[in-house]
Protein backbone atom coordinates (compact mmCIF):
# COMPACT_ATOMS: atom_id res chain seq x y z
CA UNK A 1 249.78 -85.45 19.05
CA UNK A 2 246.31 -86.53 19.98
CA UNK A 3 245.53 -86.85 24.17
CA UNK A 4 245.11 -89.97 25.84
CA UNK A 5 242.58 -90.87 28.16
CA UNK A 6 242.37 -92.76 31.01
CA UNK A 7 240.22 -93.74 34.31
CA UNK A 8 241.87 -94.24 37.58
CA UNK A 9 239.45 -95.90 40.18
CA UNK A 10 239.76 -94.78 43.82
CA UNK A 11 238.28 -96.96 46.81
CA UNK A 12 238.80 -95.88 50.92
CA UNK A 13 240.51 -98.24 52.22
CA UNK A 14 238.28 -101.10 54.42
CA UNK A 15 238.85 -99.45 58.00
CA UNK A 16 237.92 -95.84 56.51
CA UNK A 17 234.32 -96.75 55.19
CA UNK A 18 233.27 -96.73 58.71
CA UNK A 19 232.40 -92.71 58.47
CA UNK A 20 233.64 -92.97 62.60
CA UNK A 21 237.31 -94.16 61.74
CA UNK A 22 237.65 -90.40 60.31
CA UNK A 23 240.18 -88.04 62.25
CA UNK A 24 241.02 -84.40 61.02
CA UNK A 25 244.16 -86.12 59.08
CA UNK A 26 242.14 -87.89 56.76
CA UNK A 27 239.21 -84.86 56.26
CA UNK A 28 242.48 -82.48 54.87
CA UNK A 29 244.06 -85.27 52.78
CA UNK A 30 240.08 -85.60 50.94
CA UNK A 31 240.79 -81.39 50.98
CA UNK A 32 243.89 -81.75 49.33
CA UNK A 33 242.98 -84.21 47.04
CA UNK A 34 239.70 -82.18 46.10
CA UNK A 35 242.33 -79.23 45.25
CA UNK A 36 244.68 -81.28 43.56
CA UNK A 37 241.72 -82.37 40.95
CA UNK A 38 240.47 -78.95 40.65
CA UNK A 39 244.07 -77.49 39.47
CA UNK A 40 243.88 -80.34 37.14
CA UNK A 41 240.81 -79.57 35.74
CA UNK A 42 242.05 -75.44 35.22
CA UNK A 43 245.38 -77.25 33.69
CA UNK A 44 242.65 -78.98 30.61
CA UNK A 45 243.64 -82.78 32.30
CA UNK A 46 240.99 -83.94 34.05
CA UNK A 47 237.81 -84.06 32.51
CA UNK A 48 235.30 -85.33 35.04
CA UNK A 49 235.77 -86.89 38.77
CA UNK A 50 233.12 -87.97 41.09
CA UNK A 51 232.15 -90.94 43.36
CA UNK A 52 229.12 -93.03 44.17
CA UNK A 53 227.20 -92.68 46.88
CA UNK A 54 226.73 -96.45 48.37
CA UNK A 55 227.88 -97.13 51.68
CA UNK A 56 231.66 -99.01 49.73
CA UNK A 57 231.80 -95.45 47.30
CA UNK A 58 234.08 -96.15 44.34
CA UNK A 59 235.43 -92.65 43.05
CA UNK A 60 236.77 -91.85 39.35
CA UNK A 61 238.93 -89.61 37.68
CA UNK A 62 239.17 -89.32 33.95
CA UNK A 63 242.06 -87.72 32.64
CA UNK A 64 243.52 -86.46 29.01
CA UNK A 65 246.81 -86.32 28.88
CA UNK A 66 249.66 -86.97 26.48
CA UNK A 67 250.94 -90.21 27.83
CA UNK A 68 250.25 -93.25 30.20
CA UNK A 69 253.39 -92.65 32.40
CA UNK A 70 252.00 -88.88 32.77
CA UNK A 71 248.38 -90.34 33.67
CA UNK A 72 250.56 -93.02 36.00
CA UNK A 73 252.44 -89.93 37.60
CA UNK A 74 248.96 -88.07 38.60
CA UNK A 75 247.37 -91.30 39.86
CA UNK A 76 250.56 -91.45 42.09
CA UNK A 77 250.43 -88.53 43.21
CA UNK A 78 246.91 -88.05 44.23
CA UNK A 79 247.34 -87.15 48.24
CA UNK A 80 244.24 -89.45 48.84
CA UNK A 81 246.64 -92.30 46.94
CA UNK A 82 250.08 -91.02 48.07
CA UNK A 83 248.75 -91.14 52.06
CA UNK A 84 247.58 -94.20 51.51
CA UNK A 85 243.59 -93.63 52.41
CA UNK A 86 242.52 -94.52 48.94
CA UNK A 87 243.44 -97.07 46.99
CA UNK A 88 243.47 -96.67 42.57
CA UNK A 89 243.74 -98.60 39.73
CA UNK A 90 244.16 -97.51 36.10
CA UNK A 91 242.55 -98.35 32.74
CA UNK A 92 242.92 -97.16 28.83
CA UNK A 93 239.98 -94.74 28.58
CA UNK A 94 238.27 -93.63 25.64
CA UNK A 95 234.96 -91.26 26.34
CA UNK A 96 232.47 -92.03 23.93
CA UNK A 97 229.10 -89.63 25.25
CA UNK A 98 228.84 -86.60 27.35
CA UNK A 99 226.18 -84.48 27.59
CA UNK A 100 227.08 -80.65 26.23
């Protein structure tokens, strides 16, 4: 079966983008989300993430995987999502480029 792509969109949410608003809770829930992307990349389901670097940064993840509801389930269960600092949206993805 061929893997499906999709984007999930992360933004902090409003009273985080003030870089002060920051505790120790939030810097190890950014740690554990950081982790949680890297074991998906060594798993072959994430194939890039990253974030802008504005002063409102909009983060993505791009995922293969074998179905929505899996891509729905990681989203989910992203600790940035799941503790409620970041908020995410998903699309259909299709990569079209990349550079080798």
């Amino acid at each position: 079966m061929e893997k499906l792509q999709f984007l999930y969109q992360l933004k902090l949410i409003p009273s985080l983008l003030d870089q002060a608003n920051w505790t120790e809770k939030e810097n190890s829930i950014v740690q554990q989300h950081f982790e949680v992307l890297q074991n998906l990349q060594e798993e072959g389901r994430l194939l890039l993430a990253g974030r802008t670097l504005n002063l409102d940064p909009i983060g993505i993840v791009i995922l293969e995987v074998d179905t929505e509801e899996e891509a729905i389930e990681l989203m989910h269960n992203d600790p940035a999502v799941k503790e409620g600092i970041m908020e995410a949206q998903l699309f259909p993805y299709r990569v079209a480029l990349y550079k080798k």
